[in-house]
PDB file of N, CA and C in Angstrom:
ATOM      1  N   UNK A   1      76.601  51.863  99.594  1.00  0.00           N
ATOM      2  CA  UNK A   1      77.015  53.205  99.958  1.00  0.00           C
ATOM      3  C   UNK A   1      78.484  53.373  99.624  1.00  0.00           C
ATOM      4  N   UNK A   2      79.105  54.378  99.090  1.00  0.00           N
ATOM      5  CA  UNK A   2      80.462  54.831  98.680  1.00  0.00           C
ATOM      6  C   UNK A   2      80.773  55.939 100.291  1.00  0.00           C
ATOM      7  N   UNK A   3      82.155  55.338  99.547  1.00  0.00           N
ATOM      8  CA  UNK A   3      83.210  56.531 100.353  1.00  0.00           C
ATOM      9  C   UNK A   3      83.156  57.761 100.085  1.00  0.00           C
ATOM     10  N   UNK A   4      83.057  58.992 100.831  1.00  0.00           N
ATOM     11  CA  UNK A   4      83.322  60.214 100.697  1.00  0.00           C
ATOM     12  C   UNK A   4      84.202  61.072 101.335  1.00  0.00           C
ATOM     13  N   UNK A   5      85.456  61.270 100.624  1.00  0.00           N
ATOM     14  CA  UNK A   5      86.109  62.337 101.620  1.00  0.00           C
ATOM     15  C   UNK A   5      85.637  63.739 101.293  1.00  0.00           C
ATOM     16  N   UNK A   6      86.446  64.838 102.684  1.00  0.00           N
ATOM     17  CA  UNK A   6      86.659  66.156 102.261  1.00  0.00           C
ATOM     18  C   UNK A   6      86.991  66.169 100.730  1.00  0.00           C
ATOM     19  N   UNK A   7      88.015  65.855 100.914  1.00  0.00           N
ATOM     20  CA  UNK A   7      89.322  66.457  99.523  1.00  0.00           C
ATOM     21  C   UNK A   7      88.531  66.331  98.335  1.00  0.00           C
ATOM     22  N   UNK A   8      87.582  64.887  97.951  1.00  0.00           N
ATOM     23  CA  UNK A   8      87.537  64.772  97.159  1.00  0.00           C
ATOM     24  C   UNK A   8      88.185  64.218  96.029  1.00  0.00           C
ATOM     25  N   UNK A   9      89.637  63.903  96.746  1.00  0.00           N
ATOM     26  CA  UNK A   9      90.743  63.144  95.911  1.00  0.00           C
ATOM     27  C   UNK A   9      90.149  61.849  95.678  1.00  0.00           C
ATOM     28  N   UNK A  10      88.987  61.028  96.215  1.00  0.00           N
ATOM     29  CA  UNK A  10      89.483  59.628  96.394  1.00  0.00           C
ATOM     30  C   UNK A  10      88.903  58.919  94.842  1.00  0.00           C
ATOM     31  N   UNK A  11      89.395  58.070  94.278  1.00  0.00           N
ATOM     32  CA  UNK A  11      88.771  57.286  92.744  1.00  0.00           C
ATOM     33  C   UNK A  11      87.074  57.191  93.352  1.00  0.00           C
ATOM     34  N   UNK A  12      87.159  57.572  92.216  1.00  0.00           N
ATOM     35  CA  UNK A  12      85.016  57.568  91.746  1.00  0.00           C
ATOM     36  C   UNK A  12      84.938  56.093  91.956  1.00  0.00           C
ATOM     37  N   UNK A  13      83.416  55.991  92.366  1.00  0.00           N
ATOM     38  CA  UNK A  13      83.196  54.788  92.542  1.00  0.00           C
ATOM     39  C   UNK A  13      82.274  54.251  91.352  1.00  0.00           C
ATOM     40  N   UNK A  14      81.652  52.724  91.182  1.00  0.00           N
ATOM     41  CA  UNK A  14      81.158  52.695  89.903  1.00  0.00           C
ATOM     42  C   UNK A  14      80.056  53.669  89.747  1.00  0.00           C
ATOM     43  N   UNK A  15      79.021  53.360  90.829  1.00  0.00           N
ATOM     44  CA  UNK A  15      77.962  53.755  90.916  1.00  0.00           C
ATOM     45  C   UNK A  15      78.009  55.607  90.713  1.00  0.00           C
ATOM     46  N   UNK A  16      78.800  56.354  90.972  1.00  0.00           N
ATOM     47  CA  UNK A  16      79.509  57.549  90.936  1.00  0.00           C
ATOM     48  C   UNK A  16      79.438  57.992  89.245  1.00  0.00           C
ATOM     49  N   UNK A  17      80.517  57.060  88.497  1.00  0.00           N
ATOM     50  CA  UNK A  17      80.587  56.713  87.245  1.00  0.00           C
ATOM     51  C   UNK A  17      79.344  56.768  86.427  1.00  0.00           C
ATOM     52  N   UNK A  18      78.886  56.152  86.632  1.00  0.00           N
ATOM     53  CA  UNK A  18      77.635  56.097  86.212  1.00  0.00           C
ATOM     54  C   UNK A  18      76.015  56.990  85.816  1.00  0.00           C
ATOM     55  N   UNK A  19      76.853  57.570  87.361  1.00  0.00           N
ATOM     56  CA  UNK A  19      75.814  58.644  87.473  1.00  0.00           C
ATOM     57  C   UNK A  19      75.876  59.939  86.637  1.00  0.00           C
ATOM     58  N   UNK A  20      77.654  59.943  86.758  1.00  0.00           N
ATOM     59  CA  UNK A  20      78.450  61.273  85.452  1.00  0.00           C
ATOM     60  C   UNK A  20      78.265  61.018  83.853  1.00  0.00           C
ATOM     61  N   UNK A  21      78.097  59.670  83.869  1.00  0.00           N
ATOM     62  CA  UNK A  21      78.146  58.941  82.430  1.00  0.00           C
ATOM     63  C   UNK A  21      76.455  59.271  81.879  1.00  0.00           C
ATOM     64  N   UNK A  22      75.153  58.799  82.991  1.00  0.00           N
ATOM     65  CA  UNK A  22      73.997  59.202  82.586  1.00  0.00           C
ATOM     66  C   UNK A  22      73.254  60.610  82.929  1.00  0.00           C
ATOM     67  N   UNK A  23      73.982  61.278  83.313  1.00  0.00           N
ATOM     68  CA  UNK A  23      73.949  62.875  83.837  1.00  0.00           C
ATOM     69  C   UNK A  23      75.362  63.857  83.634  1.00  0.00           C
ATOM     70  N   UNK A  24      76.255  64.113  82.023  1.00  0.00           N
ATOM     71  CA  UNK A  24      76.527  64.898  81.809  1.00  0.00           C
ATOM     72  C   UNK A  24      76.938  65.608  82.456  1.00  0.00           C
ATOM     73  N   UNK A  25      75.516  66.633  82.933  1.00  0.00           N
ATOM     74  CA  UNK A  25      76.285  67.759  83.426  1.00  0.00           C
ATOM     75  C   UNK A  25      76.478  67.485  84.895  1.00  0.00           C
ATOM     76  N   UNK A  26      76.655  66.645  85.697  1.00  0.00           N
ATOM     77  CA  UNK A  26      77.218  66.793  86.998  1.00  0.00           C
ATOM     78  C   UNK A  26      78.518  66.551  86.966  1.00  0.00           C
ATOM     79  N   UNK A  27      79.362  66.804  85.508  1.00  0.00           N
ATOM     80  CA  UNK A  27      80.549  67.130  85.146  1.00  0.00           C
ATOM     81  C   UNK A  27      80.883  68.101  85.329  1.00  0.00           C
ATOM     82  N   UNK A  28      80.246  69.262  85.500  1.00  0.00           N
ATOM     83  CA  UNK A  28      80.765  70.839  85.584  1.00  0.00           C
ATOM     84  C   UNK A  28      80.830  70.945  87.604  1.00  0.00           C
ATOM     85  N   UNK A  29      80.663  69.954  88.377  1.00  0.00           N
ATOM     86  CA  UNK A  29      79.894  70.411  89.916  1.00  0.00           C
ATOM     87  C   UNK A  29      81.904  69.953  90.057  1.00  0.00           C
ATOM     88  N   UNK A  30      81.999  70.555  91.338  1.00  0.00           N
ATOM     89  CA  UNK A  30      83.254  70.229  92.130  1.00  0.00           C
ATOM     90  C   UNK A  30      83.072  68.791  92.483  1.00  0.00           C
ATOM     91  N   UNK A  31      84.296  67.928  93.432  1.00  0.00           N
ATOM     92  CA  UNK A  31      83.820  67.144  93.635  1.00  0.00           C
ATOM     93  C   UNK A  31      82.747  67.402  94.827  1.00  0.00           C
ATOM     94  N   UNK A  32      82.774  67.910  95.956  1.00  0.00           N
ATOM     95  CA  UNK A  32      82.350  68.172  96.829  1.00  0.00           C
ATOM     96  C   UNK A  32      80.761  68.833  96.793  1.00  0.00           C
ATOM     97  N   UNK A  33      80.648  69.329  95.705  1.00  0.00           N
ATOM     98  CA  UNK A  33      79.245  69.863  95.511  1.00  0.00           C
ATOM     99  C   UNK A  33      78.701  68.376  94.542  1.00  0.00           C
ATOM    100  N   UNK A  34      78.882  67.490  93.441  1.00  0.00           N
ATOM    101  CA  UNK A  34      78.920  66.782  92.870  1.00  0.00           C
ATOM    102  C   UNK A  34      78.397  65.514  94.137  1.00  0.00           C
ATOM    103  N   UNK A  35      78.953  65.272  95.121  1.00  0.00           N
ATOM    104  CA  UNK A  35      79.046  64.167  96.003  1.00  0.00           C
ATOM    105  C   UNK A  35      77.778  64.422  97.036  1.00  0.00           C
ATOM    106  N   UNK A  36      77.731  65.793  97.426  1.00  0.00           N
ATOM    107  CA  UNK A  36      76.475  66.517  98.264  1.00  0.00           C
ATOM    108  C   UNK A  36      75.267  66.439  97.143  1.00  0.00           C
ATOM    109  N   UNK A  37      75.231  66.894  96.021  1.00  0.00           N
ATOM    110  CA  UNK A  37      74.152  67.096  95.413  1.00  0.00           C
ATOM    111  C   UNK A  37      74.059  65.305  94.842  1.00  0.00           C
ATOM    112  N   UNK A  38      74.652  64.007  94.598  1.00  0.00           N
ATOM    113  CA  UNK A  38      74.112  62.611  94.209  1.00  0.00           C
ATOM    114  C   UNK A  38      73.786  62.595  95.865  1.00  0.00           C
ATOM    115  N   UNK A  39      74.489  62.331  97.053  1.00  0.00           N
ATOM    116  CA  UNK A  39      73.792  61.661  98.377  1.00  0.00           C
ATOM    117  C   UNK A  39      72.450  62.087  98.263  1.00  0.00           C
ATOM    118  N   UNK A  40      72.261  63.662  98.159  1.00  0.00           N
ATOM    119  CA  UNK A  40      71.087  64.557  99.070  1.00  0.00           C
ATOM    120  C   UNK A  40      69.900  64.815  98.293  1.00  0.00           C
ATOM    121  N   UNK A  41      70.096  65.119  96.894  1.00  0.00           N
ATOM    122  CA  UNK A  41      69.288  65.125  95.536  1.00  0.00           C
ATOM    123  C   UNK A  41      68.795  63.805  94.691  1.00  0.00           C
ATOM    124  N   UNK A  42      69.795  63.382  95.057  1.00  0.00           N
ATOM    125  CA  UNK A  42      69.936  62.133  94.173  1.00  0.00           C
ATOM    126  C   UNK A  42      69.690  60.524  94.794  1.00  0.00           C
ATOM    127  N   UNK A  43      69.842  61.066  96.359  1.00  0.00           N
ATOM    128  CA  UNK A  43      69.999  59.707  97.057  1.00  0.00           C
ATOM    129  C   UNK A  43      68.821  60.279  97.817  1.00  0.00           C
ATOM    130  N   UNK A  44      69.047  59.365  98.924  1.00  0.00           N
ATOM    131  CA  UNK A  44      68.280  59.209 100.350  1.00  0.00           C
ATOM    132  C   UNK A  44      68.650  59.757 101.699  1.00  0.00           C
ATOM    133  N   UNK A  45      69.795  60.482 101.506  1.00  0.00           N
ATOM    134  CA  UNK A  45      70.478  61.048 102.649  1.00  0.00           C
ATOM    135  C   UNK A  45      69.781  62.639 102.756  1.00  0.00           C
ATOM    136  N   UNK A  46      69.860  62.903 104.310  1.00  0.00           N
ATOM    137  CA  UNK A  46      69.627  63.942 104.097  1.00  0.00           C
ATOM    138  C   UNK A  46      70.496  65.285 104.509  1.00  0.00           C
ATOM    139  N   UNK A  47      70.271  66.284 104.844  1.00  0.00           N
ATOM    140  CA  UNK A  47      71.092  67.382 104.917  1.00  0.00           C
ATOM    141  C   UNK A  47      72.070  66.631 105.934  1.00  0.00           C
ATOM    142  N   UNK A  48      71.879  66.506 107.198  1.00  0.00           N
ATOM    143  CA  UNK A  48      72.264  66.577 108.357  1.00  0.00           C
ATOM    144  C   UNK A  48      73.470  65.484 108.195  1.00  0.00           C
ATOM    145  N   UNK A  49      72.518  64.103 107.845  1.00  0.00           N
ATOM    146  CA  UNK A  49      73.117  63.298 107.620  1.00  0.00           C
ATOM    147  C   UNK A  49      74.514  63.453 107.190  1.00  0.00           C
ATOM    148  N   UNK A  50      74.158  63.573 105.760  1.00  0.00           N
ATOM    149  CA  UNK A  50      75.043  63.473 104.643  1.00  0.00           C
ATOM    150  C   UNK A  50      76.284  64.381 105.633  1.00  0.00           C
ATOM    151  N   UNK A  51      75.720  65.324 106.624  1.00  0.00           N
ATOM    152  CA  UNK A  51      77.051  66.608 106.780  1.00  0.00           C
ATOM    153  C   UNK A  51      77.720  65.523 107.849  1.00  0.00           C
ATOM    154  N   UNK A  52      77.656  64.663 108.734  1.00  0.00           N
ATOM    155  CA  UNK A  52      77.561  63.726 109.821  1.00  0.00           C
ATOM    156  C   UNK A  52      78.893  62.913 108.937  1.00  0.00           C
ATOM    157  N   UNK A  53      78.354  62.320 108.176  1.00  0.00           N
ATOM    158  CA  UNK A  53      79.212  61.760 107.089  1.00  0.00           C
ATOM    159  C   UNK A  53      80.584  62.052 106.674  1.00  0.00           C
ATOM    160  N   UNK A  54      80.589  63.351 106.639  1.00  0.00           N
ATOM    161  CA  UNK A  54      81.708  64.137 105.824  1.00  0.00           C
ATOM    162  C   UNK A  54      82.291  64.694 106.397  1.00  0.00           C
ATOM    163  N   UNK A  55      81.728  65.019 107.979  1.00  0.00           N
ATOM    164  CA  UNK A  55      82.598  65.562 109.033  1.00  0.00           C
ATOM    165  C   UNK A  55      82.609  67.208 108.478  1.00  0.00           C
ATOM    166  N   UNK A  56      81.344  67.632 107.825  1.00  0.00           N
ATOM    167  CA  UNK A  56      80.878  68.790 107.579  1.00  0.00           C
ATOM    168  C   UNK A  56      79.743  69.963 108.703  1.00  0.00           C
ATOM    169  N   UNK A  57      79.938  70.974 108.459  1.00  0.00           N
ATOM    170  CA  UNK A  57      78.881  71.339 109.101  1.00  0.00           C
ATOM    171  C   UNK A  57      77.609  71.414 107.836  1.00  0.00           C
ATOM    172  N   UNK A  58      76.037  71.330 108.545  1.00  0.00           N
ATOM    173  CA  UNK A  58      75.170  71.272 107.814  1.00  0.00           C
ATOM    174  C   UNK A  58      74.994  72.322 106.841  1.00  0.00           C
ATOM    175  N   UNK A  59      75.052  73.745 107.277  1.00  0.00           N
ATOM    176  CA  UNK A  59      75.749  75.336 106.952  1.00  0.00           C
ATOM    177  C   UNK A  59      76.405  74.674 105.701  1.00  0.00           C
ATOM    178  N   UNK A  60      77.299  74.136 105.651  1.00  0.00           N
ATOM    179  CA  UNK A  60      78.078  74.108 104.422  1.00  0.00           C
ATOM    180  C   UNK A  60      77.856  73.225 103.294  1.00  0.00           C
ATOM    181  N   UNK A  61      77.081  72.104 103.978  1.00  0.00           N
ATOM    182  CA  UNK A  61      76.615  71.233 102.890  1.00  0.00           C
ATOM    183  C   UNK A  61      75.449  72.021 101.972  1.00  0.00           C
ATOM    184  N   UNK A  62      74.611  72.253 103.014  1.00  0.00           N
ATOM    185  CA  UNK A  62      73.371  73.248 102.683  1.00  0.00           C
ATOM    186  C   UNK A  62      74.137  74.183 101.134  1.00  0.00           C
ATOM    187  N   UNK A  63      75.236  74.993 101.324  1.00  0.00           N
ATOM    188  CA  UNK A  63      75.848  75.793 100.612  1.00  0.00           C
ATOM    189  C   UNK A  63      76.117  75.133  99.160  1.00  0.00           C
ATOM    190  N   UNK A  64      76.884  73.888  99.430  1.00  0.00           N
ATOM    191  CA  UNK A  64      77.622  73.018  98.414  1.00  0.00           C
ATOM    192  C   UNK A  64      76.252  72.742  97.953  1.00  0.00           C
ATOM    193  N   UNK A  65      74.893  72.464  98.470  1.00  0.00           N
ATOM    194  CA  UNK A  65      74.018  71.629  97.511  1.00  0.00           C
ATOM    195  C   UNK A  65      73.158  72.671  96.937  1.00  0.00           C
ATOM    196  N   UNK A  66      73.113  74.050  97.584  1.00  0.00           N
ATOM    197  CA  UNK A  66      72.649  75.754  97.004  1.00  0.00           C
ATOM    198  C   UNK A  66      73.236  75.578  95.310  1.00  0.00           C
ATOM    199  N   UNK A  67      75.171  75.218  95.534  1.00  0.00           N
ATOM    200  CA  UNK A  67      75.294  76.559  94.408  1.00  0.00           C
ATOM    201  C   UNK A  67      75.581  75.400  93.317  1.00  0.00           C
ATOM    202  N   UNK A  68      75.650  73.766  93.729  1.00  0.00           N
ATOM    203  CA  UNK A  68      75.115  72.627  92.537  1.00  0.00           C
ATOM    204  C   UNK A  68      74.123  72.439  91.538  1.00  0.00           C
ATOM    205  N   UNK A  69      73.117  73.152  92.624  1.00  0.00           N
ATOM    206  CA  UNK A  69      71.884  73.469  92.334  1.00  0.00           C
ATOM    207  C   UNK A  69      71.587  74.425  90.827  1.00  0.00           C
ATOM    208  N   UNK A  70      72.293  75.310  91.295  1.00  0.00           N
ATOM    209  CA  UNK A  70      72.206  76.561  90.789  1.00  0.00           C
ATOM    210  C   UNK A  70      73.358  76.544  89.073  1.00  0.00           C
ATOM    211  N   UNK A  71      74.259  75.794  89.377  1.00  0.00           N
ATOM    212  CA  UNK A  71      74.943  75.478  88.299  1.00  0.00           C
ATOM    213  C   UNK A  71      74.646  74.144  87.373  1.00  0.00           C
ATOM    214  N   UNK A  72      73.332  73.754  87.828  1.00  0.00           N
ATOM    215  CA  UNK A  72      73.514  72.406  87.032  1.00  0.00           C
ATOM    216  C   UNK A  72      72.017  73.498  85.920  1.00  0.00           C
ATOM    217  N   UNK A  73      71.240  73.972  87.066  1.00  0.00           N
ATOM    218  CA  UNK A  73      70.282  74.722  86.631  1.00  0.00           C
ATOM    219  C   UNK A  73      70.548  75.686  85.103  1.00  0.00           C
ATOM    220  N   UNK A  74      71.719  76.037  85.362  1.00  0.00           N
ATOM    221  CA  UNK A  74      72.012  77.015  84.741  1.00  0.00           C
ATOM    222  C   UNK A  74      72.672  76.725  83.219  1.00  0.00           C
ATOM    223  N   UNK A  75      72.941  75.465  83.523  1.00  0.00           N
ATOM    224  CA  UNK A  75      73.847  74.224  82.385  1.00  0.00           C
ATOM    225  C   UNK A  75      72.702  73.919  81.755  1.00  0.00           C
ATOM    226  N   UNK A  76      71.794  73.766  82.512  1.00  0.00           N
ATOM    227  CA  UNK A  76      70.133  73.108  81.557  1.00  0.00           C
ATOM    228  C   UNK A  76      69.594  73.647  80.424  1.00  0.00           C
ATOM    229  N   UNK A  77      69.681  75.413  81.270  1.00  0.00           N
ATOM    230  CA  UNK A  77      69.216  76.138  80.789  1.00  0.00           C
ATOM    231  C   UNK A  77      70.098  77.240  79.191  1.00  0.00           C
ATOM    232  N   UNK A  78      71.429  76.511  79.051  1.00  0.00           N
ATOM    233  CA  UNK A  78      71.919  77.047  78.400  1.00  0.00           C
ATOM    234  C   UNK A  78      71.653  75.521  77.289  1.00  0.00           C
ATOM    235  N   UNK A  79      72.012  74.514  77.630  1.00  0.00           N
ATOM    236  CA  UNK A  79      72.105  73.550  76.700  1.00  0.00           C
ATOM    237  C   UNK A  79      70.591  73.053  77.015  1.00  0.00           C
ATOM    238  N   UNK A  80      69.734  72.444  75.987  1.00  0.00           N
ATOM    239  CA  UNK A  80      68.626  71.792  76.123  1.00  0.00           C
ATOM    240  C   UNK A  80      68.571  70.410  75.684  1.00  0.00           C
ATOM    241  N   UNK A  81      69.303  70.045  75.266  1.00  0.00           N
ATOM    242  CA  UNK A  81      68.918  68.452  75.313  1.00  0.00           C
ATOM    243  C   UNK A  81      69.956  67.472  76.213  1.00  0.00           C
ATOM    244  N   UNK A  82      70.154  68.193  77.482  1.00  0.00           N
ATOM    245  CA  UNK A  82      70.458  67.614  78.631  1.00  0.00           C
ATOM    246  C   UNK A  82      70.182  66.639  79.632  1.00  0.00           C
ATOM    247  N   UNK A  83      69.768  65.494  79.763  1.00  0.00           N
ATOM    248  CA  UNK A  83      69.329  64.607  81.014  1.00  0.00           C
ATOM    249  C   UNK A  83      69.824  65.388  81.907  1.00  0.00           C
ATOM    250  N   UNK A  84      68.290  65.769  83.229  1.00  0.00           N
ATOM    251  CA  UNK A  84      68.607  66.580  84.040  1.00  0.00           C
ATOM    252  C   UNK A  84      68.279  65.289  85.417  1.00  0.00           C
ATOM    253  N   UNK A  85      69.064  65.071  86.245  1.00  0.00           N
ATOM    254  CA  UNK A  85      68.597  64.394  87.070  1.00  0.00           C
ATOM    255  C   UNK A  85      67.324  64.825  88.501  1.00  0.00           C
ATOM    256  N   UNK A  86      66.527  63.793  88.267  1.00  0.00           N
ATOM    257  CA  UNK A  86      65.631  64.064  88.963  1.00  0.00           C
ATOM    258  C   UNK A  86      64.317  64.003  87.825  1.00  0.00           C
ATOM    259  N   UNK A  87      64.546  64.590  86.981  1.00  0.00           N
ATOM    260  CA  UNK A  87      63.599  64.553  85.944  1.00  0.00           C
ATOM    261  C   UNK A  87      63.095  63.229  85.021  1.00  0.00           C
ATOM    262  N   UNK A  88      63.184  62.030  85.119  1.00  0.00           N
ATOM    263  CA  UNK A  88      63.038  60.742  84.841  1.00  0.00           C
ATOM    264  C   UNK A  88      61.294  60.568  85.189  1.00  0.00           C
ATOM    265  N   UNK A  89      60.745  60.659  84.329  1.00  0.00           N
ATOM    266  CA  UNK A  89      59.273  59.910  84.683  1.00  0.00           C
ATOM    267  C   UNK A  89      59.462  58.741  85.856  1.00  0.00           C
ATOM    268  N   UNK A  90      58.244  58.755  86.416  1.00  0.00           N
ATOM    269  CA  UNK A  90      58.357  58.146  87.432  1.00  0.00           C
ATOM    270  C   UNK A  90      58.069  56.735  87.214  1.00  0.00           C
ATOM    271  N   UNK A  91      58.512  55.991  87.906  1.00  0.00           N
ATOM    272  CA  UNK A  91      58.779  53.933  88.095  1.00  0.00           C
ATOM    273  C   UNK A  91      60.188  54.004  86.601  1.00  0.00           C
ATOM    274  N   UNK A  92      60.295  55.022  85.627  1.00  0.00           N
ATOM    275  CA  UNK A  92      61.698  54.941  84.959  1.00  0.00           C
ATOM    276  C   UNK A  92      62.864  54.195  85.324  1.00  0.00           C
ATOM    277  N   UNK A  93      63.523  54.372  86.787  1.00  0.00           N
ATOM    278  CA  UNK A  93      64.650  53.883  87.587  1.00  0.00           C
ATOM    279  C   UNK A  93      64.815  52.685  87.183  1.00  0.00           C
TER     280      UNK A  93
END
């Protein structure tokens, strides 16, 4: 498990790295929407959790993982030969 602040200032972690390196576009997400959408989308955490974590309310994570959503969507849909995460045939990992 990695560190997560508010700010978002803190150095990427490898596993972080990695995830930007084989998923592109979670280059365009803030850090904060970027960090909500790998825990909650990407991981095993869930809303509540993840907000528990971050010293967030759920309201806002909920928000941050809405408009990640909505911008990674929208990145897909403009560029097509994108690795979209989540989309990996399954046992792939």
């Amino acid at each position: 498990m990695h560190e997560t602040t508010r700010t978002g200032d803190s150095a990427r972690t490898t596993s972080e790295e990695s995830l930007t390196d084989k998923y592109p576009v979670l280059a365009i997400l803030s850090d904060a929407e970027r960090e909500a959408y790998e825990a909650v989308d990407l991981g095993t955490t869930g809303v509540r959790e993840f907000a528990r974590q971050t010293d967030r309310k759920p309201g806002t994570v909920s928000t941050l993982l809405r408009r990640a959503r909505r911008k990674v969507k929208l990145e897909v849909l403009d560029v097509e030969d994108v690795a979209v995460p989540g989309d990996e045939p399954e046992g792939s990992v």
